[in-house]
C-alpha atoms as a PDB file:
ATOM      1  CA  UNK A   1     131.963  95.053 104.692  1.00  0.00           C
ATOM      2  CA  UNK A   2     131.296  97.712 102.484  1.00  0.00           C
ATOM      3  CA  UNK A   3     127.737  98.879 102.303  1.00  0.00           C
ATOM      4  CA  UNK A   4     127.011 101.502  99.551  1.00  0.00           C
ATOM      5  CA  UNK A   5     124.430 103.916  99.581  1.00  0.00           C
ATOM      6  CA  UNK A   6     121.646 102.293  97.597  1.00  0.00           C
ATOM      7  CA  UNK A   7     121.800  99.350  99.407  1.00  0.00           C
ATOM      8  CA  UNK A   8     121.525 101.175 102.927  1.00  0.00           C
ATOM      9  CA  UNK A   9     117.908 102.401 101.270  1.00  0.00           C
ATOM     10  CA  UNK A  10     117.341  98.852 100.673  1.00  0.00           C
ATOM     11  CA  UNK A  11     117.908  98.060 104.462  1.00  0.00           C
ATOM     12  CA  UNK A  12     115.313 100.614 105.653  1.00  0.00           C
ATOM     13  CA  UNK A  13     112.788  98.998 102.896  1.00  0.00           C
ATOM     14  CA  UNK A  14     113.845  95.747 103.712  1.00  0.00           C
ATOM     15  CA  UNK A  15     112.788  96.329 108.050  1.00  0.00           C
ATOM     16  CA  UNK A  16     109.403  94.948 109.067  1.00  0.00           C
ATOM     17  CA  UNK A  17     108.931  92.941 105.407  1.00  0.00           C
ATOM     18  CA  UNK A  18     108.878  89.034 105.960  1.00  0.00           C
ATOM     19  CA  UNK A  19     110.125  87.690 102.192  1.00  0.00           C
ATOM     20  CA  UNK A  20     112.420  89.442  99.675  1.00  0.00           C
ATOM     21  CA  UNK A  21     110.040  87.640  97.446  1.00  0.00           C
ATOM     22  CA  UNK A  22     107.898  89.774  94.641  1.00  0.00           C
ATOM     23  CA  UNK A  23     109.510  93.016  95.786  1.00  0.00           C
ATOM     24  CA  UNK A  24     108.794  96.145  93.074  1.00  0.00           C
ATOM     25  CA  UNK A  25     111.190  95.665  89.759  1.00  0.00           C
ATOM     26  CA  UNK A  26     112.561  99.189  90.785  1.00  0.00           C
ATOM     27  CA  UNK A  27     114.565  97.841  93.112  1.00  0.00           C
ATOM     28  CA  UNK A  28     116.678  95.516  90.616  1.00  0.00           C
ATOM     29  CA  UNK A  29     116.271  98.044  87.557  1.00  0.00           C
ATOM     30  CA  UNK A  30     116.602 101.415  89.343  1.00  0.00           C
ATOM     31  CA  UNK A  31     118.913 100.698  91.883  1.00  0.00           C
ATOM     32  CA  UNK A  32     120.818  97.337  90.694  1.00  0.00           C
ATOM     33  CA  UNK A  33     119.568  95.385  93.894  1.00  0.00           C
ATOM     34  CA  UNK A  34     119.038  92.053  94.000  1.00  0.00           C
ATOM     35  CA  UNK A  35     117.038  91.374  96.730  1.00  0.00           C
ATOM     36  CA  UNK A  36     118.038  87.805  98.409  1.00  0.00           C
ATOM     37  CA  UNK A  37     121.703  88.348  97.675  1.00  0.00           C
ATOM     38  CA  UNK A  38     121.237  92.076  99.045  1.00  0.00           C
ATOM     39  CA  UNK A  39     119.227  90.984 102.221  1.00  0.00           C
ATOM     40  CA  UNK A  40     122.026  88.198 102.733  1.00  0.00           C
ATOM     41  CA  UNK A  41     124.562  90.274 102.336  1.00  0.00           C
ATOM     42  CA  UNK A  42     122.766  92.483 105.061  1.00  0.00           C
ATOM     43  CA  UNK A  43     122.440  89.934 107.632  1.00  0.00           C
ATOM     44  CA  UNK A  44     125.843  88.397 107.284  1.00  0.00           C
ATOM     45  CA  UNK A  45     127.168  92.276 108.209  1.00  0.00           C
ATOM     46  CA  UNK A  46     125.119  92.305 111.526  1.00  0.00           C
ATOM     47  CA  UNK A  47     123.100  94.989 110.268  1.00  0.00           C
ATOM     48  CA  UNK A  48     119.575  93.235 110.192  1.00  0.00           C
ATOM     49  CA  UNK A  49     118.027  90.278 111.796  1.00  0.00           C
ATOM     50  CA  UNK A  50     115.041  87.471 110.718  1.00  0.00           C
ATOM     51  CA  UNK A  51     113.491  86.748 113.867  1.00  0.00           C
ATOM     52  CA  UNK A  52     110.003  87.203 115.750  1.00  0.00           C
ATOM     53  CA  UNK A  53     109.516  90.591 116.481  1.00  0.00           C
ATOM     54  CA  UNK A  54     106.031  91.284 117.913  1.00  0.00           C
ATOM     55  CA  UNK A  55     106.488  95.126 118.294  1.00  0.00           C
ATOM     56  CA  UNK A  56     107.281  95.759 114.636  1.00  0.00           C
ATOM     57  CA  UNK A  57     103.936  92.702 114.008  1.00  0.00           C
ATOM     58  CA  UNK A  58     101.930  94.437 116.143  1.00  0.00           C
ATOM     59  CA  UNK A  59     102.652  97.933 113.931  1.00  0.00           C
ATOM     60  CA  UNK A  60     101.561  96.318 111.042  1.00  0.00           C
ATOM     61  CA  UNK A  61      98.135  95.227 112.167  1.00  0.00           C
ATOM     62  CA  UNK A  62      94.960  97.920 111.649  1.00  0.00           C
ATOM     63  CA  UNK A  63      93.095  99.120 115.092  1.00  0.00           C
ATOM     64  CA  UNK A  64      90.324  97.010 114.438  1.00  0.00           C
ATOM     65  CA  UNK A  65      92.770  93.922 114.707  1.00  0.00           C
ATOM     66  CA  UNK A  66      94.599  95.178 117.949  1.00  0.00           C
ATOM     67  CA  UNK A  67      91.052  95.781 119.299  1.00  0.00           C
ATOM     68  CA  UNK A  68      90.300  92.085 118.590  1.00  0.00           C
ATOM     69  CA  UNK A  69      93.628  91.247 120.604  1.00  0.00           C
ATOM     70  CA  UNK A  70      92.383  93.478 123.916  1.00  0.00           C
ATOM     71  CA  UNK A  71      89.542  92.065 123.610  1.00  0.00           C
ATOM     72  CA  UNK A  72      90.227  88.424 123.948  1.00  0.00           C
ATOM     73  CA  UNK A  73      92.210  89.833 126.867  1.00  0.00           C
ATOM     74  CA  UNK A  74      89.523  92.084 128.493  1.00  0.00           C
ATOM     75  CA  UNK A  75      91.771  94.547 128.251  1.00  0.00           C
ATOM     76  CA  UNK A  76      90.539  98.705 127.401  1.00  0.00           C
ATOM     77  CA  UNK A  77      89.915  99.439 123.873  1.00  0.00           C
ATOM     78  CA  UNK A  78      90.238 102.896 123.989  1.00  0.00           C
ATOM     79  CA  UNK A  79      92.867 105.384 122.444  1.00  0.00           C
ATOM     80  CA  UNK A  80      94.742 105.717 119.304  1.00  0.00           C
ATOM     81  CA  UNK A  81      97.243 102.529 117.500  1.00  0.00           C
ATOM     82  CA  UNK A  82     100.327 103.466 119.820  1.00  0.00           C
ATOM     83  CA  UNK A  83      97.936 103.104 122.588  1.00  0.00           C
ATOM     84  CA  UNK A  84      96.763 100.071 121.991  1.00  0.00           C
ATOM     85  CA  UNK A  85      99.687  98.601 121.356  1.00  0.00           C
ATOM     86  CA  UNK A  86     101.846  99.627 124.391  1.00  0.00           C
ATOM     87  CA  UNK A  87      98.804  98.039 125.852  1.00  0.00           C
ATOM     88  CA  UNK A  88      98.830  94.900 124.489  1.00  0.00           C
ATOM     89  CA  UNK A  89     102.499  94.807 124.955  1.00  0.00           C
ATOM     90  CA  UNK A  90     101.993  95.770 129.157  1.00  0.00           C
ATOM     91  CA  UNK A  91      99.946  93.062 128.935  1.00  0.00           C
ATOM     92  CA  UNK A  92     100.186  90.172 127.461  1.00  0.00           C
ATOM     93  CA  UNK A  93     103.054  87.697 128.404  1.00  0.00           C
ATOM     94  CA  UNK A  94     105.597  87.901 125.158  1.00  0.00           C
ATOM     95  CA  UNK A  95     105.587  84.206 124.734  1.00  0.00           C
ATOM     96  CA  UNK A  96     101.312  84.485 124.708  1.00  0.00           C
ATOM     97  CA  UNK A  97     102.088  87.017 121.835  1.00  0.00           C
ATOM     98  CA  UNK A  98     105.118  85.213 119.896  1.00  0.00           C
ATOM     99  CA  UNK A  99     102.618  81.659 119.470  1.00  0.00           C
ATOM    100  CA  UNK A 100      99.903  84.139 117.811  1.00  0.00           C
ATOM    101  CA  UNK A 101     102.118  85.430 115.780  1.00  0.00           C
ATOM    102  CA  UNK A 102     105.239  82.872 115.183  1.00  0.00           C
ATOM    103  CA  UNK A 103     106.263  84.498 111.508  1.00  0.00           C
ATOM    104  CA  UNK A 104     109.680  86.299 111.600  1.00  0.00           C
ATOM    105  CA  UNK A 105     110.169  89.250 109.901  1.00  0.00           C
ATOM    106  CA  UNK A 106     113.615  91.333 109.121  1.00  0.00           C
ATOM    107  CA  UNK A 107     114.344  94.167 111.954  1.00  0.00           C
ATOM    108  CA  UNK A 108     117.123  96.281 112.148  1.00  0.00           C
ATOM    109  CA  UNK A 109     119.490  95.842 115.049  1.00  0.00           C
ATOM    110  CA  UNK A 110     121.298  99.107 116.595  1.00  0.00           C
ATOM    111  CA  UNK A 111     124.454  98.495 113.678  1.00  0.00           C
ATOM    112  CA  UNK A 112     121.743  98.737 111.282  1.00  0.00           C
ATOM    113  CA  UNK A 113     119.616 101.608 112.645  1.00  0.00           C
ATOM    114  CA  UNK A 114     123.033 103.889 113.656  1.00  0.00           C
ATOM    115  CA  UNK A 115     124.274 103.369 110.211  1.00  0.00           C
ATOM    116  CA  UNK A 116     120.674 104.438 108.556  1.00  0.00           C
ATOM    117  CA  UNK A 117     120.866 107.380 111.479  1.00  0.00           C
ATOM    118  CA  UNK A 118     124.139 108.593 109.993  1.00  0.00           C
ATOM    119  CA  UNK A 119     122.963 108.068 106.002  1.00  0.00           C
ATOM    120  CA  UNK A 120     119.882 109.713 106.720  1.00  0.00           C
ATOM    121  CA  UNK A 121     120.403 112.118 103.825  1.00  0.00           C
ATOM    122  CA  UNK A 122     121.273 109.675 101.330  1.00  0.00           C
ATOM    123  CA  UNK A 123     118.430 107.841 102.446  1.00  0.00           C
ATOM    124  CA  UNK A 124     115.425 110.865 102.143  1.00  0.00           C
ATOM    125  CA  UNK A 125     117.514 112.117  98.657  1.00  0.00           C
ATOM    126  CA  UNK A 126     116.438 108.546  96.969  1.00  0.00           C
ATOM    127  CA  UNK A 127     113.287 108.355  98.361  1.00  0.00           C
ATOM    128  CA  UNK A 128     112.232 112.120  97.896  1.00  0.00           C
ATOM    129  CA  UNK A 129     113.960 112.274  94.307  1.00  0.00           C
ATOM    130  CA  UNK A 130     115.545 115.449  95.399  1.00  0.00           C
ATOM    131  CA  UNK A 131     118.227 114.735  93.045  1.00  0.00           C
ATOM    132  CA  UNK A 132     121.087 115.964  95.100  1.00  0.00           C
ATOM    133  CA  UNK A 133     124.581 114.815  94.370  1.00  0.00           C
ATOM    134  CA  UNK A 134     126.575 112.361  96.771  1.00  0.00           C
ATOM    135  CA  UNK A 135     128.996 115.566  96.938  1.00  0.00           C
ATOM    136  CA  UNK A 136     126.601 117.927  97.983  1.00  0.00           C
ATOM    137  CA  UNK A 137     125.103 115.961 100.369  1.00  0.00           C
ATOM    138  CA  UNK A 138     128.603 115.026 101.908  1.00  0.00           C
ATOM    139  CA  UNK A 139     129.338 118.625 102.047  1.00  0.00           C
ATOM    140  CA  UNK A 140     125.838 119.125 104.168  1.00  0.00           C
ATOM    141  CA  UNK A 141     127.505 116.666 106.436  1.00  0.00           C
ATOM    142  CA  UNK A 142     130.613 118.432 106.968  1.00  0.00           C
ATOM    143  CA  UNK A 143     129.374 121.924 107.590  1.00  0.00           C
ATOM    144  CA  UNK A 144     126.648 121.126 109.899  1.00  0.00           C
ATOM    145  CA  UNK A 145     128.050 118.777 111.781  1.00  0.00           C
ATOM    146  CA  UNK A 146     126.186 118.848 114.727  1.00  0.00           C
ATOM    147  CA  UNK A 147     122.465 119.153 113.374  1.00  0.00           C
ATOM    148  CA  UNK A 148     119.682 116.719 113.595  1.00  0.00           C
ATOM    149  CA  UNK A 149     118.618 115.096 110.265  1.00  0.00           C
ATOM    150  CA  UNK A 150     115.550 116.371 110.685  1.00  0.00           C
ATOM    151  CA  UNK A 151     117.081 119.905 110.175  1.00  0.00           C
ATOM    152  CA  UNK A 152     119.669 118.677 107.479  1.00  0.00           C
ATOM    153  CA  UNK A 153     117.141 118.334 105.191  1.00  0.00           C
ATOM    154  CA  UNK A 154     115.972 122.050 105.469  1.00  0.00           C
ATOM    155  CA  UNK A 155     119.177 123.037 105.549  1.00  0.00           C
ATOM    156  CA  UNK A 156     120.479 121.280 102.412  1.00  0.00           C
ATOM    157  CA  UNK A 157     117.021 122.646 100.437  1.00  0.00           C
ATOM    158  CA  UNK A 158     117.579 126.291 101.635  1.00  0.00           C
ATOM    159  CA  UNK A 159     121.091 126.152 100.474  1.00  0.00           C
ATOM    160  CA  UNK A 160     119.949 125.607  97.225  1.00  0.00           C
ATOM    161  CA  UNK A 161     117.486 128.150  96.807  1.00  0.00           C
ATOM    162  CA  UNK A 162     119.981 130.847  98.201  1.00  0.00           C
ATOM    163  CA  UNK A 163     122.328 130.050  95.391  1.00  0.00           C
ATOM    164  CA  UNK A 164     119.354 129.163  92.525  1.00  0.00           C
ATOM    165  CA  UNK A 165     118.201 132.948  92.056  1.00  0.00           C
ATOM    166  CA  UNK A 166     121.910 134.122  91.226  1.00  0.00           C
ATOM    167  CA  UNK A 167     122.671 130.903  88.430  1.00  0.00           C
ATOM    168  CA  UNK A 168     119.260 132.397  86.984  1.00  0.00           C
ATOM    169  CA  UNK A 169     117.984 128.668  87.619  1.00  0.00           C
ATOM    170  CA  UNK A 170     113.948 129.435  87.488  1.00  0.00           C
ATOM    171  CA  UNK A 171     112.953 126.216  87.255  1.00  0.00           C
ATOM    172  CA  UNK A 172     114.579 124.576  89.892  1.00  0.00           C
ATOM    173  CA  UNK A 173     114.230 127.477  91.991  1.00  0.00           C
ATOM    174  CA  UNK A 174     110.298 126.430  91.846  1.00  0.00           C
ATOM    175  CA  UNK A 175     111.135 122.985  92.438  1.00  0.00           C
ATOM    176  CA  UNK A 176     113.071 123.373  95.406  1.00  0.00           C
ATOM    177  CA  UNK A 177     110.707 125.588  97.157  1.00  0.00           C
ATOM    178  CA  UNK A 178     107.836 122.911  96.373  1.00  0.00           C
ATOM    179  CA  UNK A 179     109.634 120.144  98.363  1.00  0.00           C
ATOM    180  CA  UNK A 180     110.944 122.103 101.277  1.00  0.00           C
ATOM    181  CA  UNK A 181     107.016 123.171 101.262  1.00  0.00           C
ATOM    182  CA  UNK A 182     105.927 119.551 101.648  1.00  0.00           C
ATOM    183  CA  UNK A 183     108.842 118.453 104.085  1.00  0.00           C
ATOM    184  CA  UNK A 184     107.854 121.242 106.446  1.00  0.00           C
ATOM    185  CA  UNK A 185     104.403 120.044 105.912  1.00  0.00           C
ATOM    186  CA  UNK A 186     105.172 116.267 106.897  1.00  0.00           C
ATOM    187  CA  UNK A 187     106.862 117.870 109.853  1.00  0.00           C
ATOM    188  CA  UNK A 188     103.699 119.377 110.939  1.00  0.00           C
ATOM    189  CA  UNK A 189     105.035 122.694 110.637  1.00  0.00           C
ATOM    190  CA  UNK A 190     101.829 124.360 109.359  1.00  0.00           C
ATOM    191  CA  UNK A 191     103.005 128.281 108.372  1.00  0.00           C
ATOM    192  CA  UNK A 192     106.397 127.530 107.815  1.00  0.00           C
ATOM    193  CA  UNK A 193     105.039 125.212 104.774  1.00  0.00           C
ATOM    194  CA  UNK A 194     101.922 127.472 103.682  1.00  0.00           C
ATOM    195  CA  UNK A 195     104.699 129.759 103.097  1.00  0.00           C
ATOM    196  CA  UNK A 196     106.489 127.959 100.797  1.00  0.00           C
ATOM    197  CA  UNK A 197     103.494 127.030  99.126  1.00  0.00           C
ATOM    198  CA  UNK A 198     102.381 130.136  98.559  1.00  0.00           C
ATOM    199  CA  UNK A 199     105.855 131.156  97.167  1.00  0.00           C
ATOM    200  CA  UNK A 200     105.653 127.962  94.662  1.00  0.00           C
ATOM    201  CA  UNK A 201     102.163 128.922  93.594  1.00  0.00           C
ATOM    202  CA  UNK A 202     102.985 132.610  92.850  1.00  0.00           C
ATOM    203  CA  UNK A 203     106.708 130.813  90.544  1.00  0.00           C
ATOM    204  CA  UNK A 204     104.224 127.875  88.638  1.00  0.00           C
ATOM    205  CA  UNK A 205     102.026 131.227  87.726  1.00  0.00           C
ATOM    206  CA  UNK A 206     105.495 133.017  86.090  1.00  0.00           C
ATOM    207  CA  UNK A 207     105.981 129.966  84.140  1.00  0.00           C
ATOM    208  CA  UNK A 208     110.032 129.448  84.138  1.00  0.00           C
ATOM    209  CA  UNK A 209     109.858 125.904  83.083  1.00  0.00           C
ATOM    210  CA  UNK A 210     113.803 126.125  81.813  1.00  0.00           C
ATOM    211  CA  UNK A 211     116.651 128.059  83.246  1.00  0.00           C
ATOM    212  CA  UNK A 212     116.444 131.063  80.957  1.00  0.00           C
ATOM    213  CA  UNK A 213     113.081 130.337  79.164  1.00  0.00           C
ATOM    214  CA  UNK A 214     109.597 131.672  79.847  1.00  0.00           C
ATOM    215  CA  UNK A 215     106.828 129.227  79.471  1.00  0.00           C
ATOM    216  CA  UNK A 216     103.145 129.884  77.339  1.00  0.00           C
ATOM    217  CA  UNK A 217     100.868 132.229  79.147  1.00  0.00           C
ATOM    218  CA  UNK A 218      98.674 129.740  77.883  1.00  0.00           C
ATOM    219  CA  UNK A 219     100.968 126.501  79.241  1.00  0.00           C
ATOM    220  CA  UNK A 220     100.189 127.717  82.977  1.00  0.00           C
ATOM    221  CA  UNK A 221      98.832 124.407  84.644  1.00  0.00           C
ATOM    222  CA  UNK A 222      98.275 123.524  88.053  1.00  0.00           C
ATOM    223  CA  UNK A 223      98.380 119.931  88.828  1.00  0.00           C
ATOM    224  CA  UNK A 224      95.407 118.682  90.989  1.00  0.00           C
ATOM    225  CA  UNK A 225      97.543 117.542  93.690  1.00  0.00           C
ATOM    226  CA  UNK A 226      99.054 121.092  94.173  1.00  0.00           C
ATOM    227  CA  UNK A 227      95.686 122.070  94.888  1.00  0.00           C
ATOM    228  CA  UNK A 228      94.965 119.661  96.740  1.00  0.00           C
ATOM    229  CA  UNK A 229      97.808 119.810  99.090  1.00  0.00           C
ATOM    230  CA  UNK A 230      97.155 123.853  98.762  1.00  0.00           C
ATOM    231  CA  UNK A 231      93.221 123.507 100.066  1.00  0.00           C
ATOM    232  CA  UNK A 232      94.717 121.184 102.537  1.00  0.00           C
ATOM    233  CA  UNK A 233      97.202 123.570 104.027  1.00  0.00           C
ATOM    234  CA  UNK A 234      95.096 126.425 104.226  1.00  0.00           C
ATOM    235  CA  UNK A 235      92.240 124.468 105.939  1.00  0.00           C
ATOM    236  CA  UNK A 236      94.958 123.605 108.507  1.00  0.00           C
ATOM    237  CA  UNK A 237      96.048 126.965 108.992  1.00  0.00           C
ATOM    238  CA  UNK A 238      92.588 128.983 109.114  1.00  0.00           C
ATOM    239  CA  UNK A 239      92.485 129.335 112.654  1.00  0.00           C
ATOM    240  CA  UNK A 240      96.299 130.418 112.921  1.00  0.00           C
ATOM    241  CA  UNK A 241      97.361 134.325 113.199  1.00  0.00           C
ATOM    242  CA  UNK A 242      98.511 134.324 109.217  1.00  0.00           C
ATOM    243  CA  UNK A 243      97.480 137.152 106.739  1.00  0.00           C
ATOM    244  CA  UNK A 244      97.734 134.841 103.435  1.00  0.00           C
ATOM    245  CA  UNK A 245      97.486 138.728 101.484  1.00  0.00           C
ATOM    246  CA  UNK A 246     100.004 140.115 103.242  1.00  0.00           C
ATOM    247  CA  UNK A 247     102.623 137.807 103.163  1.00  0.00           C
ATOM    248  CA  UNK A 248     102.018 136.955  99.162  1.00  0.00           C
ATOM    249  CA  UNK A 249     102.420 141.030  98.983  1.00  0.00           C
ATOM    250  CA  UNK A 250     105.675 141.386 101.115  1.00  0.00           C
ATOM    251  CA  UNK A 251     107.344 138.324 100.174  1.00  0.00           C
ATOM    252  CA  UNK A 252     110.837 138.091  98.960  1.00  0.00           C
ATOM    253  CA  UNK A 253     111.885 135.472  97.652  1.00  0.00           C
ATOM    254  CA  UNK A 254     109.975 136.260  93.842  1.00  0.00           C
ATOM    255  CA  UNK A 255     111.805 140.268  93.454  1.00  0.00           C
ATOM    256  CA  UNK A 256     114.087 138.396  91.559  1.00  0.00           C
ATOM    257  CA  UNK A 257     112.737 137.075  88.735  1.00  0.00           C
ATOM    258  CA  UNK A 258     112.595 138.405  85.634  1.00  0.00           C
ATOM    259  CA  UNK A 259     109.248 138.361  84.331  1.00  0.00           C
ATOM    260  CA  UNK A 260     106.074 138.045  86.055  1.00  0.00           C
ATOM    261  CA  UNK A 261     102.676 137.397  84.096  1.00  0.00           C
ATOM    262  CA  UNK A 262     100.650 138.456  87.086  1.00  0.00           C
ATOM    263  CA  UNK A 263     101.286 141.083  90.128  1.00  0.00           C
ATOM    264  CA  UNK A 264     100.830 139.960  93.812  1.00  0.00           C
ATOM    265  CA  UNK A 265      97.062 141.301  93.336  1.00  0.00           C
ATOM    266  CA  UNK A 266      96.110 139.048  90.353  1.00  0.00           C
ATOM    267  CA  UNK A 267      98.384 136.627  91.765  1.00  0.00           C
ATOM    268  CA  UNK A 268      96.270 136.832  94.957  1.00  0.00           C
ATOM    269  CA  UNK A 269      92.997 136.412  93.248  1.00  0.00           C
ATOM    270  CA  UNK A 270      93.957 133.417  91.420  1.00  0.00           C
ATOM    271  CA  UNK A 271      94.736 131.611  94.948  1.00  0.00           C
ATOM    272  CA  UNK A 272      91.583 132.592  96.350  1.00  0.00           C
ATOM    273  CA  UNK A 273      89.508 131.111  93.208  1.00  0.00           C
ATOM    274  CA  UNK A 274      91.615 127.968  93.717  1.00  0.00           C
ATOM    275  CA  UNK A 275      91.130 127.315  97.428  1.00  0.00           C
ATOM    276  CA  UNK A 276      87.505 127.931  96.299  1.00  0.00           C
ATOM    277  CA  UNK A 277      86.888 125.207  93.671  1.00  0.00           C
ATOM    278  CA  UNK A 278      87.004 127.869  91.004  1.00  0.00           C
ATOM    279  CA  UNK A 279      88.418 126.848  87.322  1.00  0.00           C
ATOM    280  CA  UNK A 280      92.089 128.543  86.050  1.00  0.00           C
ATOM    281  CA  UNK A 281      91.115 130.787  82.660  1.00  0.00           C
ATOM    282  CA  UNK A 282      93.829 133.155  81.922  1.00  0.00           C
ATOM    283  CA  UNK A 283      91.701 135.568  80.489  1.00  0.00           C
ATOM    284  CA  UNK A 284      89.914 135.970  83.491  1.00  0.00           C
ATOM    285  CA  UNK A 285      92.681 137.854  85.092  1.00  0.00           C
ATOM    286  CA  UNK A 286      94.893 141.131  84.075  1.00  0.00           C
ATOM    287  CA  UNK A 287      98.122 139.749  82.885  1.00  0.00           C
ATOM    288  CA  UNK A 288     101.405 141.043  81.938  1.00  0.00           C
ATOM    289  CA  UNK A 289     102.727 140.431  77.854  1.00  0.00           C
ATOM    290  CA  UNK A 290     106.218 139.347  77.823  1.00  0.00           C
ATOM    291  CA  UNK A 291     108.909 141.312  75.764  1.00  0.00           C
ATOM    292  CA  UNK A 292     109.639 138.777  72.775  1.00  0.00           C
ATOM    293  CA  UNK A 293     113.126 140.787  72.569  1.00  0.00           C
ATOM    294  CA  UNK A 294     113.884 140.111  75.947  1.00  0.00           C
ATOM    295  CA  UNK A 295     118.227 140.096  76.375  1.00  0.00           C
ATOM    296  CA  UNK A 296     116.857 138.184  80.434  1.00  0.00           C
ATOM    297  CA  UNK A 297     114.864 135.692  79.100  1.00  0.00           C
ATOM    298  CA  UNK A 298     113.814 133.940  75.985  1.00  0.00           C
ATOM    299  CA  UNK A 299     110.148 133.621  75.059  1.00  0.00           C
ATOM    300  CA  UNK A 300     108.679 130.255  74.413  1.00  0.00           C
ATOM    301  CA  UNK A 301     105.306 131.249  72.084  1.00  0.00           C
ATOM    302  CA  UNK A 302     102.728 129.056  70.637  1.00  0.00           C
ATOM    303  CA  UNK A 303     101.449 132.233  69.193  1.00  0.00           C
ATOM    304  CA  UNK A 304     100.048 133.749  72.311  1.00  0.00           C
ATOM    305  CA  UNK A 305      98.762 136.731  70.383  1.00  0.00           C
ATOM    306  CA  UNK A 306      95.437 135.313  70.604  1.00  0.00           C
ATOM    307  CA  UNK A 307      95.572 135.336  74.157  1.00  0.00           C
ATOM    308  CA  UNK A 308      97.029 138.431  74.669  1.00  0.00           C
ATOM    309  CA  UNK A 309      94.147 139.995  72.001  1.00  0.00           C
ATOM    310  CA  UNK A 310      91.346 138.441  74.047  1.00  0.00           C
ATOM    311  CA  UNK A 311      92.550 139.496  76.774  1.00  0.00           C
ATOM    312  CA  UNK A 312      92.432 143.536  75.997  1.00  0.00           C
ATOM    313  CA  UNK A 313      88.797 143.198  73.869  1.00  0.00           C
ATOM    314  CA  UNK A 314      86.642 142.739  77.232  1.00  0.00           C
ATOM    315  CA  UNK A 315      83.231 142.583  74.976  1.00  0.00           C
ATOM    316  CA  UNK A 316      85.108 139.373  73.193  1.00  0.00           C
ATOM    317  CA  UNK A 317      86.604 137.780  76.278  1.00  0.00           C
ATOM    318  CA  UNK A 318      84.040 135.603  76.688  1.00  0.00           C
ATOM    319  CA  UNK A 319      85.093 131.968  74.818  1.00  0.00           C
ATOM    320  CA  UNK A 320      86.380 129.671  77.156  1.00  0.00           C
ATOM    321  CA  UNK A 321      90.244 128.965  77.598  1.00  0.00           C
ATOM    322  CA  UNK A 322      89.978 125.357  75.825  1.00  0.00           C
ATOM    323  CA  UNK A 323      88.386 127.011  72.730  1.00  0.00           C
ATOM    324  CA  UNK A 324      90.787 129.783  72.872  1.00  0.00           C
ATOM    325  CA  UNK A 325      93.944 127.295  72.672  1.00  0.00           C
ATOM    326  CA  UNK A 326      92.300 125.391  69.787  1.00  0.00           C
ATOM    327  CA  UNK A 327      92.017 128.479  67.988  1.00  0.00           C
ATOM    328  CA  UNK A 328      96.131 128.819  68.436  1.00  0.00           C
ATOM    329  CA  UNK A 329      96.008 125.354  65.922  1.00  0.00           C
ATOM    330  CA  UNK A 330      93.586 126.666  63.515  1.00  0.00           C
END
């Protein structure tokens, strides 16, 4: 039977759930599943099973419910969820455990979890929107292999940010470097992803937001979720043998680009005042102006000269950066 690849993403989703009733609309409008005929489809090719499953139950339930289940056994309550379920599953006779909880749910069977094993790309590329092709993920495949999927997904990402600096893609250059930052991160691999957030901070401050266009001085935003996830990794990391300075000074992976607004000092300064709940102004910092006649780059302006203006008359720098942009509309 031929599966294709967004219905093997359907068969991860679809493990552990007890109905293919109410799922998201995504599913149908993004993807072109329907769920009952997809999930029927599933079972019929031995890839998933409706059945009792009181490992996958038991995962579902919060610690204060598996606590309630050791306790009716006088069983220890200590540890964390794993814990207390390979307890209650030591236990507690199965049969004890399938009358409490009789529902059936859909599980994968070894067809089903070897085929998701060998898709895993496919898989992470729809989930992640990484936006990779079927191509280049096939190609992945075929040159590595031997690797785990854990380490295709760095690989594939690193590929593509070898290549990005020499198409002049600036943008996507950024992008890429962002989401290898947060893999490593959900990977628990602290430095390797402060890194590569520290590399996608310093490319948000240089603004590319198009392959050979330079964003508004004024335009530079940071999301609160990048600094969230940058406080985050930096609290991790404070005890670890990394000199955040050093590294944003002797870094490679920015020589390339074009145009910077900021050096590594000013771009260094800027970090710390995030990390320390301190407000972006970009007249707070030196800056760089842009060449408007730049043959490298062309030069998005709102009329920056405003900026730029404030910027070199200290005595008037003193408005704050909302007023400053409102004056751009006057």
């Amino acid at each position: 039977m031929n599966i294709q690849p967004n219905e093997i993403l359907f068969l991860e989703y679809l493990d552990g759930l007890s109905y293919t009733q109410n799922l998201p609309d995504y599913w149908k409008f993004t993807y072109g599943i329907e769920p009952n005929k997809t999930s029927e489809k599933l079972l019929n090719a031995g890839l998933i099973e409706y059945k009792i499953n009181i490992e996958k139950t038991l995962k579902k339930l919060t610690i204060p419910q598996l606590k309630d289940i050791l306790r009716e056994n006088n069983l220890e309550l200590t540890g964390k969820k794993q814990d207390l379920i390979f307890r209650i599953l030591g236990n507690i006779d199965i049969d004890t455990l399938e009358k409490k909880f009789p529902e059936k749910i859909f599980s994968l069977t070894d067809s089903g979890i070897q085929l998701i094993n060998n898709n895993y790309l496919f898989i992470l590329n729809k989930k992640n929107n990484y936006g990779f092709t079927n191509l280049q993920i096939a190609n992945i495949y075929a040159k590595y292999p031997n690797e785990k999927n854990e380490n295709l997904v760095k690989l594939i990402l690193i590929d593509s940010i070898k290549t990005l600096p020499t198409e002049k893609k600036w943008s996507d250059y950024e992008m890429r470097i962002s989401q290898l930052a947060k893999y490593y991160f959900q990977l628990d691999e602290y430095i390797e992803a402060l890194q590569y957030y520290i590399i996608s901070f310093k490319l948000k401050l240089f603004n590319f937001y198009n392959d050979n266009y330079l964003g508004n001085l004024s335009g530079i935003f940071f999301h609160y979720t990048f600094i969230k996830e940058l406080k985050s990794i930096v609290s991790i990391t404070k005890d670890f043998d990394f000199d955040i300075y050093n590294y944003m000074q002797n870094e490679t992976f920015t020589t390339k680009i074009p145009f910077k607004y900021f050096d590594n000092s000013e771009c260094y300064k800027i970090f710390c005042d995030l990390i320390n709940d301190k407000q972006f102004v970009v007249t707070n910092y030196n800056f760089n102006r842009p060449n408007p006649n730049s043959t490298i780059y062309k030069y998005y302006s709102m009329d920056d000269n405003k900026i730029f203006y404030n910027n070199s008359n200290k005595n008037n720098n003193k408005k704050s950066f909302i007023s400053t942009l409102l004056d751009l509309f006057k």
